[in-house]
PDB file of N, CA and C in Angstrom:
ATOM      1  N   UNK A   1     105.672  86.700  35.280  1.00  0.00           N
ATOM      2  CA  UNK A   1     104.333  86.767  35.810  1.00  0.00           C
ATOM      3  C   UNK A   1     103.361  86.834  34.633  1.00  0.00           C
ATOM      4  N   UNK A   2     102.102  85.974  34.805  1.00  0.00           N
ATOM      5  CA  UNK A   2     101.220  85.924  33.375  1.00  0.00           C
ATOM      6  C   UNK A   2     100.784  87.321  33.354  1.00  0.00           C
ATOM      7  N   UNK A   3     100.138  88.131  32.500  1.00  0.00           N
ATOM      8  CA  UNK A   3      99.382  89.066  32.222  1.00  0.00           C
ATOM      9  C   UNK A   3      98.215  89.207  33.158  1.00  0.00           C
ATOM     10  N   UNK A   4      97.970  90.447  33.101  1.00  0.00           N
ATOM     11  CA  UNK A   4      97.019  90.529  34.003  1.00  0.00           C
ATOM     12  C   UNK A   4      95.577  90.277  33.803  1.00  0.00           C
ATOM     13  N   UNK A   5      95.456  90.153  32.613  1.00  0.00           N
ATOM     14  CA  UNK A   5      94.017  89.466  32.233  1.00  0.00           C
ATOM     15  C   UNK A   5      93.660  88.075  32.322  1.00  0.00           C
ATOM     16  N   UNK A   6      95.291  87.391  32.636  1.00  0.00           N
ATOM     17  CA  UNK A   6      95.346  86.063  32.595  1.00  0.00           C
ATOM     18  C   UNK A   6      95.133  85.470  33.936  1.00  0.00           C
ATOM     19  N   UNK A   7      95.175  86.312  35.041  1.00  0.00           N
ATOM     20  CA  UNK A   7      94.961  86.348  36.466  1.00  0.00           C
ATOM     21  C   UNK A   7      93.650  86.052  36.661  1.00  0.00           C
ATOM     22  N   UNK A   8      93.263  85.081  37.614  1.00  0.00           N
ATOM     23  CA  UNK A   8      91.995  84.989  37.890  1.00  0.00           C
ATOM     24  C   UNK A   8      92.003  84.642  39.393  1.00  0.00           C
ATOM     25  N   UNK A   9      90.875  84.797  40.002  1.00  0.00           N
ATOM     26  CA  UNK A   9      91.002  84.549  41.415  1.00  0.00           C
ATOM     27  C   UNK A   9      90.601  82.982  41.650  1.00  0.00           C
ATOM     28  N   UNK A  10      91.089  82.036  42.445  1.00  0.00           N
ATOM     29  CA  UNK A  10      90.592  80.754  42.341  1.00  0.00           C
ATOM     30  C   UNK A  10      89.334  80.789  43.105  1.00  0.00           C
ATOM     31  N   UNK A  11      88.969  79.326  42.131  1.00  0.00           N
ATOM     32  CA  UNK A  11      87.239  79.435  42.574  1.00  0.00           C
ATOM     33  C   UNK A  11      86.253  79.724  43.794  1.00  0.00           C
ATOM     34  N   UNK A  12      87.160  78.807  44.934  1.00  0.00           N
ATOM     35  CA  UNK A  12      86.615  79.189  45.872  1.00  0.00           C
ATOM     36  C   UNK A  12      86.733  80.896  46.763  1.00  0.00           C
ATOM     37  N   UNK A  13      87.458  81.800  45.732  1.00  0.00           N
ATOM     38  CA  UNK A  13      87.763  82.914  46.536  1.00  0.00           C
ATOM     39  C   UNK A  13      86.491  84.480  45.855  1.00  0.00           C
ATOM     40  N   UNK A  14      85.278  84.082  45.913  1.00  0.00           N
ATOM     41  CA  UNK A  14      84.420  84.900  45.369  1.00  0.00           C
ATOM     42  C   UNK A  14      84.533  86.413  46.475  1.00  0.00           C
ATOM     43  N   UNK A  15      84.378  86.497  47.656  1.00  0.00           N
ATOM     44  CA  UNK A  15      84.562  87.474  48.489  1.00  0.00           C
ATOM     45  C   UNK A  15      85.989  87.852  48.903  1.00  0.00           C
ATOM     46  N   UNK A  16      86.089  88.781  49.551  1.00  0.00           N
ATOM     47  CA  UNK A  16      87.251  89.022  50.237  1.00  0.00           C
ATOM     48  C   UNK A  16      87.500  88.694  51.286  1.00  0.00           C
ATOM     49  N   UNK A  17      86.511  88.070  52.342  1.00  0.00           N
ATOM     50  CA  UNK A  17      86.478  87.416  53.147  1.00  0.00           C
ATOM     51  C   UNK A  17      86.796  85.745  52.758  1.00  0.00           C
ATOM     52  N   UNK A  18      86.936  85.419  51.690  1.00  0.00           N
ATOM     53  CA  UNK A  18      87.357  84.209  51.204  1.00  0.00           C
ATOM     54  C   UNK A  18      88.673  83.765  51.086  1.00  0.00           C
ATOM     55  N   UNK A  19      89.209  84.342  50.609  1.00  0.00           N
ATOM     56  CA  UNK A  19      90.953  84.851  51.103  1.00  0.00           C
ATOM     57  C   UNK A  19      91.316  84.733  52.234  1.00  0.00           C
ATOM     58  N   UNK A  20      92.728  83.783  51.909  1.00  0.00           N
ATOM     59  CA  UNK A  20      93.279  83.452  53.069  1.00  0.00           C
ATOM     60  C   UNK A  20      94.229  84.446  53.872  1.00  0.00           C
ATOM     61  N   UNK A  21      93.293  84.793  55.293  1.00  0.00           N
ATOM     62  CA  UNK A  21      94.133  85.904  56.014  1.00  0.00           C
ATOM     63  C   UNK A  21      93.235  87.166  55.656  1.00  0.00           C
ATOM     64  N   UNK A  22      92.341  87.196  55.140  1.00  0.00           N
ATOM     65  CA  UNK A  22      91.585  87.874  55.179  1.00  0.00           C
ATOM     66  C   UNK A  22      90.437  88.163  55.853  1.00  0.00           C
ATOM     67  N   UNK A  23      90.133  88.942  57.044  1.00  0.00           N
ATOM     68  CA  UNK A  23      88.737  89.005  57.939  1.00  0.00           C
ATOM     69  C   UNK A  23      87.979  89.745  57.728  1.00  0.00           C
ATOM     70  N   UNK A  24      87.002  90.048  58.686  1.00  0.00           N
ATOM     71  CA  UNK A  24      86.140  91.053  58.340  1.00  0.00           C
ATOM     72  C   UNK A  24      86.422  92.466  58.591  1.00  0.00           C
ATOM     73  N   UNK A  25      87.592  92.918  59.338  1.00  0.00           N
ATOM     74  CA  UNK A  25      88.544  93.843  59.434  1.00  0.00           C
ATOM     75  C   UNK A  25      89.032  94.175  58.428  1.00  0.00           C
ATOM     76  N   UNK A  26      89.997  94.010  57.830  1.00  0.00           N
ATOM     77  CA  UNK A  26      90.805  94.110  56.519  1.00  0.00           C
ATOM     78  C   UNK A  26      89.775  93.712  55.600  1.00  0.00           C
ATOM     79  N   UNK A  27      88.745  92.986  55.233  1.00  0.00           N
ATOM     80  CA  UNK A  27      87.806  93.619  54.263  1.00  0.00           C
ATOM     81  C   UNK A  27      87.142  94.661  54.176  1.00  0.00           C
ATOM     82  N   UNK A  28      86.181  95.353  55.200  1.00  0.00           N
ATOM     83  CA  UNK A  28      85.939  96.260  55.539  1.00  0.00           C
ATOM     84  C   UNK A  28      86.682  97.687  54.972  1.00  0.00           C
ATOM     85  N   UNK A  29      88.216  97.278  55.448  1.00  0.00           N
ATOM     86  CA  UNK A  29      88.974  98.172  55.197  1.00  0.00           C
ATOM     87  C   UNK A  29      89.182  98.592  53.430  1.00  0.00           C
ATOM     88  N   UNK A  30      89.299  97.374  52.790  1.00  0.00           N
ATOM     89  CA  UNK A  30      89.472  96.932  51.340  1.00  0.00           C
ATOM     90  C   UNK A  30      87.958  97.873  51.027  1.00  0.00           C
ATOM     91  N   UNK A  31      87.222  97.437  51.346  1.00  0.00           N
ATOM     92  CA  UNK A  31      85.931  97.736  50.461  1.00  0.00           C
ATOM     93  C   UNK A  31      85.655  99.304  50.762  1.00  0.00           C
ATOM     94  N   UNK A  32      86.062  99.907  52.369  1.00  0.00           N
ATOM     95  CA  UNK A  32      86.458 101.187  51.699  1.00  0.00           C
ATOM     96  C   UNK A  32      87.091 102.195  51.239  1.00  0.00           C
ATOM     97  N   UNK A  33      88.290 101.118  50.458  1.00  0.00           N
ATOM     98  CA  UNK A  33      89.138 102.051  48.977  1.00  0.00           C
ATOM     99  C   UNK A  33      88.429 101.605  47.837  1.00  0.00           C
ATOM    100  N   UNK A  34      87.164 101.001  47.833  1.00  0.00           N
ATOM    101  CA  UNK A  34      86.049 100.362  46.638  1.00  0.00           C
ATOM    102  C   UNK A  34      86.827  99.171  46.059  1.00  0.00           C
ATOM    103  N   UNK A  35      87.243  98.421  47.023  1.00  0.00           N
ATOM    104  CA  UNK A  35      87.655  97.111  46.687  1.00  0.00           C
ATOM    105  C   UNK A  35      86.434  96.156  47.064  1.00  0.00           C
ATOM    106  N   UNK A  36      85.776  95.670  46.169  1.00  0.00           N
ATOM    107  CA  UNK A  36      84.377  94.612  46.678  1.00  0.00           C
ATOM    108  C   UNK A  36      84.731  93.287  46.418  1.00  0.00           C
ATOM    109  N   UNK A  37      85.533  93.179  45.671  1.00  0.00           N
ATOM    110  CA  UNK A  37      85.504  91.691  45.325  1.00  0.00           C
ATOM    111  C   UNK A  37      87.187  91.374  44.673  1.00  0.00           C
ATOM    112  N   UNK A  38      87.750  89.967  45.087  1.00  0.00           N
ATOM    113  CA  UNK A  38      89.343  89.574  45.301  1.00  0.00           C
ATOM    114  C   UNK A  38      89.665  90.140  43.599  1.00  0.00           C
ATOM    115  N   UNK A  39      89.128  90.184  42.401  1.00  0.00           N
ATOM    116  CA  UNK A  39      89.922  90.390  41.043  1.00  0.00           C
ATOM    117  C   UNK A  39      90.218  91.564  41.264  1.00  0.00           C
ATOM    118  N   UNK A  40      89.817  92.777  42.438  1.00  0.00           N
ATOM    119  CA  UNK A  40      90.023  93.916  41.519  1.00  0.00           C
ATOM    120  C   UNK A  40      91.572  94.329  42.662  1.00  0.00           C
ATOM    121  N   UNK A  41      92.065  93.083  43.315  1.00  0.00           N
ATOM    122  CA  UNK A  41      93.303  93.301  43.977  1.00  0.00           C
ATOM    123  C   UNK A  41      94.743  93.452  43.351  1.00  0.00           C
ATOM    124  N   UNK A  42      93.987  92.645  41.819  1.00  0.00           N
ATOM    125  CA  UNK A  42      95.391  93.120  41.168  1.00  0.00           C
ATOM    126  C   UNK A  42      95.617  94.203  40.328  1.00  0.00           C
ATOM    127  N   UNK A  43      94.257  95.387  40.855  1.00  0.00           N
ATOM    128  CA  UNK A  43      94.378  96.543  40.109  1.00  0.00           C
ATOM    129  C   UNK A  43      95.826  97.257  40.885  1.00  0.00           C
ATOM    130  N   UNK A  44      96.237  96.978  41.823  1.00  0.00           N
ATOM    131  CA  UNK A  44      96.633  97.423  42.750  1.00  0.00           C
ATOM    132  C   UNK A  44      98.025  96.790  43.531  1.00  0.00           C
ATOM    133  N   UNK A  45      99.115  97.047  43.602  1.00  0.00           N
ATOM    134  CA  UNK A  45     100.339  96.131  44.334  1.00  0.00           C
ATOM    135  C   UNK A  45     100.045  96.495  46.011  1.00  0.00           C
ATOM    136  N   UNK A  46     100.163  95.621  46.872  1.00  0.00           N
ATOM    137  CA  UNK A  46     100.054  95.725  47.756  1.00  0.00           C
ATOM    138  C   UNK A  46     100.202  96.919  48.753  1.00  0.00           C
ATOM    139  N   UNK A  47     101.658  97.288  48.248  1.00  0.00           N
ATOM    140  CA  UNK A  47     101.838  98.209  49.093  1.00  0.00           C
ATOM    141  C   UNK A  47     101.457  99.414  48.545  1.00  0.00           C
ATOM    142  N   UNK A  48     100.298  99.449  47.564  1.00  0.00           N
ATOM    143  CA  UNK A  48      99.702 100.369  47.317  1.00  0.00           C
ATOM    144  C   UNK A  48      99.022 101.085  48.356  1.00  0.00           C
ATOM    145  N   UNK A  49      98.250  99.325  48.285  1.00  0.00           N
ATOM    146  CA  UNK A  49      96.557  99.589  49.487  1.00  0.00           C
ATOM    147  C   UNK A  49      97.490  99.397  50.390  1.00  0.00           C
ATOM    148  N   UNK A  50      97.969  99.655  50.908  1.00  0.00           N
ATOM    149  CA  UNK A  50      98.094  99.992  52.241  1.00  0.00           C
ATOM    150  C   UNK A  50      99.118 100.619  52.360  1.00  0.00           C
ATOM    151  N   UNK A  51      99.448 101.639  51.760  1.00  0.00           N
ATOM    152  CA  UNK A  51      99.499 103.083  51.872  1.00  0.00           C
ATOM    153  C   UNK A  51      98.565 104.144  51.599  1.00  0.00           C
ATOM    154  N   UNK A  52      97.376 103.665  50.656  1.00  0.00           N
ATOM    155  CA  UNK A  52      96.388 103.967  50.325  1.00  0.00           C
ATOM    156  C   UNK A  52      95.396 104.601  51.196  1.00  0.00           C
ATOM    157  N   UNK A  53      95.310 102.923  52.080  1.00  0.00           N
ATOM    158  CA  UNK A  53      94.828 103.191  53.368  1.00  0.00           C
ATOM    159  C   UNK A  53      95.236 104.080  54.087  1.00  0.00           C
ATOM    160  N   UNK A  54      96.159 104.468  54.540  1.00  0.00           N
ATOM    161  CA  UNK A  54      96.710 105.401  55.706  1.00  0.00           C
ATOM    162  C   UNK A  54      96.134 106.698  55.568  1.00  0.00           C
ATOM    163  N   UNK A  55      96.277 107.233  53.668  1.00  0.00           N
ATOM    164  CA  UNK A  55      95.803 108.722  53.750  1.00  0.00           C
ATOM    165  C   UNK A  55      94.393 108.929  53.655  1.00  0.00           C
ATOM    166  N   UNK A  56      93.897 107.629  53.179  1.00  0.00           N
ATOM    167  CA  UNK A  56      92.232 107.642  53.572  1.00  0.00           C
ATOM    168  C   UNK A  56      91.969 107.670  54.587  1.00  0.00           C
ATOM    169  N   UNK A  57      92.289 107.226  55.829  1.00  0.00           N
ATOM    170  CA  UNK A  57      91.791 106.386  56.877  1.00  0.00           C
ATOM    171  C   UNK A  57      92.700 107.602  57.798  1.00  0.00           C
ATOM    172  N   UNK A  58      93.365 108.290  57.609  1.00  0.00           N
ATOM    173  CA  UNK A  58      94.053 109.327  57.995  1.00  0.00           C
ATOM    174  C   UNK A  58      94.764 108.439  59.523  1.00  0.00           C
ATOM    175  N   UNK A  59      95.521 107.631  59.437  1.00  0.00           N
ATOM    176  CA  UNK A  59      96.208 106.812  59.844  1.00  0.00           C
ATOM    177  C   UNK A  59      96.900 105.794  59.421  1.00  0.00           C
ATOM    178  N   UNK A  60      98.120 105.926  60.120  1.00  0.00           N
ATOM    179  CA  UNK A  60      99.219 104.111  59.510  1.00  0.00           C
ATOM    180  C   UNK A  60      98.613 103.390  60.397  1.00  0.00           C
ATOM    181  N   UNK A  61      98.613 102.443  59.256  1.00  0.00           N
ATOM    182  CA  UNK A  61      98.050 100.905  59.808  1.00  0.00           C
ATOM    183  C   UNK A  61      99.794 100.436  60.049  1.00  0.00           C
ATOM    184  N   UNK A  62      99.124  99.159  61.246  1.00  0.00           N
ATOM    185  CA  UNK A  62      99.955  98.309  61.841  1.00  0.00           C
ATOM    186  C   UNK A  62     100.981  97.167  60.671  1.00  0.00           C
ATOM    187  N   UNK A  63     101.759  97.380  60.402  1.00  0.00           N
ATOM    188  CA  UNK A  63     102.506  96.782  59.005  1.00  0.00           C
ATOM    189  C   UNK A  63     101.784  95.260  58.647  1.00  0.00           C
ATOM    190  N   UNK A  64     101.368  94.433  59.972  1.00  0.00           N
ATOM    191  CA  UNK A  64     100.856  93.245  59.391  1.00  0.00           C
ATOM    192  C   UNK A  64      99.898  92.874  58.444  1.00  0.00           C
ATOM    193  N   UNK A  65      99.170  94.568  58.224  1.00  0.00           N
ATOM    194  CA  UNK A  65      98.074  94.543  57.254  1.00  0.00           C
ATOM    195  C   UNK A  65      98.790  94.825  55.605  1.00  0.00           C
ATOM    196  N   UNK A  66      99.911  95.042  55.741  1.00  0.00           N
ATOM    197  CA  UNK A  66     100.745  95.012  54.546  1.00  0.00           C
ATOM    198  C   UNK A  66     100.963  93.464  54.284  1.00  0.00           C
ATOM    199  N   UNK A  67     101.716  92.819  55.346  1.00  0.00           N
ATOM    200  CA  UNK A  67     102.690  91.336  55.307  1.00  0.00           C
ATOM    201  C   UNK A  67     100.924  90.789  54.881  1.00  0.00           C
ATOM    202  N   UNK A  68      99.477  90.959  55.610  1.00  0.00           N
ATOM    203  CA  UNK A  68      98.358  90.080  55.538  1.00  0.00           C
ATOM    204  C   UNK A  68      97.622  90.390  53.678  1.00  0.00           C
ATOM    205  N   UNK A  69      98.540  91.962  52.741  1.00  0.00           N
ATOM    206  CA  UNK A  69      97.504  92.172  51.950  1.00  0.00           C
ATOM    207  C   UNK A  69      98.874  91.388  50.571  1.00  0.00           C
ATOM    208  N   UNK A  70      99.711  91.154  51.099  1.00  0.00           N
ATOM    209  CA  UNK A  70     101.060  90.276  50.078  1.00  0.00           C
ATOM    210  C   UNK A  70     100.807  88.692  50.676  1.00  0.00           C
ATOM    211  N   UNK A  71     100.420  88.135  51.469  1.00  0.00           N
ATOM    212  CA  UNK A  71      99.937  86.841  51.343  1.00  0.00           C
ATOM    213  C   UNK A  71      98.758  86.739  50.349  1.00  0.00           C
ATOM    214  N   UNK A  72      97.881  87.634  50.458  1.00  0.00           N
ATOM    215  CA  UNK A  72      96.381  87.733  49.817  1.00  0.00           C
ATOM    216  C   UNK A  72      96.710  87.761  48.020  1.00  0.00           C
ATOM    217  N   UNK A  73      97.862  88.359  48.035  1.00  0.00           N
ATOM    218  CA  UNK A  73      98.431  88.168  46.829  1.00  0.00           C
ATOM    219  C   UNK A  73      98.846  87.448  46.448  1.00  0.00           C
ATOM    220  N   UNK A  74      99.793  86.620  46.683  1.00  0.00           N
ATOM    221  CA  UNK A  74     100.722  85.335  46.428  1.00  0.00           C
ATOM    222  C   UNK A  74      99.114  84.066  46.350  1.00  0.00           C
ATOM    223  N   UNK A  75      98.753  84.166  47.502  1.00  0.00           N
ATOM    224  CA  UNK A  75      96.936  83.678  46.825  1.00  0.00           C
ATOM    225  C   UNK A  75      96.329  83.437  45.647  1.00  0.00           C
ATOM    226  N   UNK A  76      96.152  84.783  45.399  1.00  0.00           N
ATOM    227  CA  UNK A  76      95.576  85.226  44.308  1.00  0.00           C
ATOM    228  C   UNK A  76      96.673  84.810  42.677  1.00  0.00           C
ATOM    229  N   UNK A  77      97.396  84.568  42.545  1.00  0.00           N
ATOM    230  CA  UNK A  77      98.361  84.696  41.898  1.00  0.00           C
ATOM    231  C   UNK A  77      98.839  82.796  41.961  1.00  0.00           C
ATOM    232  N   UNK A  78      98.943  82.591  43.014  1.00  0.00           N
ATOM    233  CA  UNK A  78      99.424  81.118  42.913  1.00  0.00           C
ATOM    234  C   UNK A  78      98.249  80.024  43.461  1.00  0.00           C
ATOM    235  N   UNK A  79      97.592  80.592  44.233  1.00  0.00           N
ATOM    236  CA  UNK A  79      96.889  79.798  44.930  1.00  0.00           C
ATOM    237  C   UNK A  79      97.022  78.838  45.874  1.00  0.00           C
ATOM    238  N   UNK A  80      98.161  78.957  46.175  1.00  0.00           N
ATOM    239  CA  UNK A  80      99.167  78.095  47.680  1.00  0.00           C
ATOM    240  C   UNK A  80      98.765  79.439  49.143  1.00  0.00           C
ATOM    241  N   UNK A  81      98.281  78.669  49.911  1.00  0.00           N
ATOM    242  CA  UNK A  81      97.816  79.407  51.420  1.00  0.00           C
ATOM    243  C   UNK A  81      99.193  79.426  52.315  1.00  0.00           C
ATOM    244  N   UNK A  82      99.480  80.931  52.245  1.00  0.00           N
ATOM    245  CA  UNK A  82     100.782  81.032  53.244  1.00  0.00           C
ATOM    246  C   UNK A  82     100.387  81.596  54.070  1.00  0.00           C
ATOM    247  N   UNK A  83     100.733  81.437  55.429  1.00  0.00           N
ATOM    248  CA  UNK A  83     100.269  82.774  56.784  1.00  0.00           C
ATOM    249  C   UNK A  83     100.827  83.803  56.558  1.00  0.00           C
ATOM    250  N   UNK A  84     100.466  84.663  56.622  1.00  0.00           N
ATOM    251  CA  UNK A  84     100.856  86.117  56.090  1.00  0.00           C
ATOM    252  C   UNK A  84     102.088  86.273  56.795  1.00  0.00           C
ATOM    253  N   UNK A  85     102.556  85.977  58.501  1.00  0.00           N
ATOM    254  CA  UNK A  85     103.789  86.388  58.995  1.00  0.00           C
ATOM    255  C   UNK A  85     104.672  85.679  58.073  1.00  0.00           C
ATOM    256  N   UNK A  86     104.635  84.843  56.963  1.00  0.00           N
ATOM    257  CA  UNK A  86     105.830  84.360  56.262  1.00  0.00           C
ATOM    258  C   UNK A  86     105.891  85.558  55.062  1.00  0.00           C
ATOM    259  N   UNK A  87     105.459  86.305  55.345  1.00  0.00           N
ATOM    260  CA  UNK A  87     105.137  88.120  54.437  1.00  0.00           C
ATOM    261  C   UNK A  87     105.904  88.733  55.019  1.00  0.00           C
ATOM    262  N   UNK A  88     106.703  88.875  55.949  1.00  0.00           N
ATOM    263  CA  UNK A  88     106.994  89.673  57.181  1.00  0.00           C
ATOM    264  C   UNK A  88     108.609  90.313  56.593  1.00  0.00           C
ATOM    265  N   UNK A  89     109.415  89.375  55.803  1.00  0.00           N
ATOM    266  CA  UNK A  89     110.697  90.085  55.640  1.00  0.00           C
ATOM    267  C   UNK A  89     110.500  90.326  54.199  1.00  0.00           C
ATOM    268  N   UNK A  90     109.839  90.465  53.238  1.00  0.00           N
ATOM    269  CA  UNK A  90     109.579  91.177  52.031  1.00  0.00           C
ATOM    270  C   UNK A  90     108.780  92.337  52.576  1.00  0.00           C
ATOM    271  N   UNK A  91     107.784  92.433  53.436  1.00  0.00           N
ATOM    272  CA  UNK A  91     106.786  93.607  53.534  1.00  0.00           C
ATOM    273  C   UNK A  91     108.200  94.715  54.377  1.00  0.00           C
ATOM    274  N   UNK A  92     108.741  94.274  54.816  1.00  0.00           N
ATOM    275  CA  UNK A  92     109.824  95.083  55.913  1.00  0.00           C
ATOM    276  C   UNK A  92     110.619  95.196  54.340  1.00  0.00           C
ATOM    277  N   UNK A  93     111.147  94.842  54.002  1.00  0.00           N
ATOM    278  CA  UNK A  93     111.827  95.610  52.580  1.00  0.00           C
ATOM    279  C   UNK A  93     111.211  96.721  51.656  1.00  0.00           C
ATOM    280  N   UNK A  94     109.722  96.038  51.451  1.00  0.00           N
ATOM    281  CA  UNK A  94     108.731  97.070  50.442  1.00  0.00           C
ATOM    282  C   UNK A  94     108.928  98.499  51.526  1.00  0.00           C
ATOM    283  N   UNK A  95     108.094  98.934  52.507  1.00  0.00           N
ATOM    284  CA  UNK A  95     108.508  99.535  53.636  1.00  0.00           C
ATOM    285  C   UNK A  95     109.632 100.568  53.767  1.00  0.00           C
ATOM    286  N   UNK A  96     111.052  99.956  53.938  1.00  0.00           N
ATOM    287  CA  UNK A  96     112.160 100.234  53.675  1.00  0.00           C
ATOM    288  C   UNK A  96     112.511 100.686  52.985  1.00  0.00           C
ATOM    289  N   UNK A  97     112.345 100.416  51.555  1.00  0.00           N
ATOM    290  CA  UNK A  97     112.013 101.363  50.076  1.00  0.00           C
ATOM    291  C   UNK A  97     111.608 102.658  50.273  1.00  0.00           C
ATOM    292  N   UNK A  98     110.197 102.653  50.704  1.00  0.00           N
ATOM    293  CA  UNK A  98     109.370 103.810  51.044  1.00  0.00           C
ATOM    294  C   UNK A  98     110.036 105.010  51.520  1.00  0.00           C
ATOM    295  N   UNK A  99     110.432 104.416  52.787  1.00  0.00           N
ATOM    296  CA  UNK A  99     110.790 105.413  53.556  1.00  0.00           C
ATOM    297  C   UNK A  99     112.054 105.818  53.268  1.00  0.00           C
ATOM    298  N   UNK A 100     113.030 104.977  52.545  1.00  0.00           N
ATOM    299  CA  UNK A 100     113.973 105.639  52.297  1.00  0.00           C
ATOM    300  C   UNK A 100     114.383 106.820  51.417  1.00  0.00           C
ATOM    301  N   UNK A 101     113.190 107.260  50.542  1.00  0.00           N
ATOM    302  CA  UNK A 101     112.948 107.720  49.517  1.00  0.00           C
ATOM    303  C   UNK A 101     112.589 108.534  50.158  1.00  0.00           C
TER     304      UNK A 101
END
């Protein structure tokens, strides 16, 4: 994986609403863990923010917002648009990790 300075978000993805699989729901949500804009997603591994989320938001979110914040990644990172349910058996592993611990 390049460095992380070497990461850039592609051009057309200035908002977080620009991102594919991304709405105004799950931005909302993003912007309040002070996520405003798609570069500062790779401060962060997915299943950060959204575990992140839960103890902020003092609730678990529905896992698809995990499988929807690892498409947003693979995005960001490759720039090929996958539907997030093709997220669905890596996010169920990340997950699995978790809890097994």
């Amino acid at each position: 994986m390049p460095a992380r300075k070497q990461l850039r978000p592609p051009p057309d993805a200035a908002r977080l609403e620009d991102l594919p699989n991304i709405g105004k729901s799950i931005a909302a949500d993003l912007r309040s863990l002070g996520i405003h804009q798609p570069q500062q997603l790779f401060d962060h591994t997915p299943l950060a923010l959204y575990l992140y989320l839960a103890t902020t938001m003092g609730k678990r979110h529905d896992p698809c917002v995990l499988y929807t914040l690892l498409a947003a990644r693979h995005y960001l990172e490759t720039g090929e648009v996958v539907p997030w349910w093709k997220f669905t058996e890596q996010g169920k592993q990340l997950l699995g990790s978790v809890l097994a611990k």
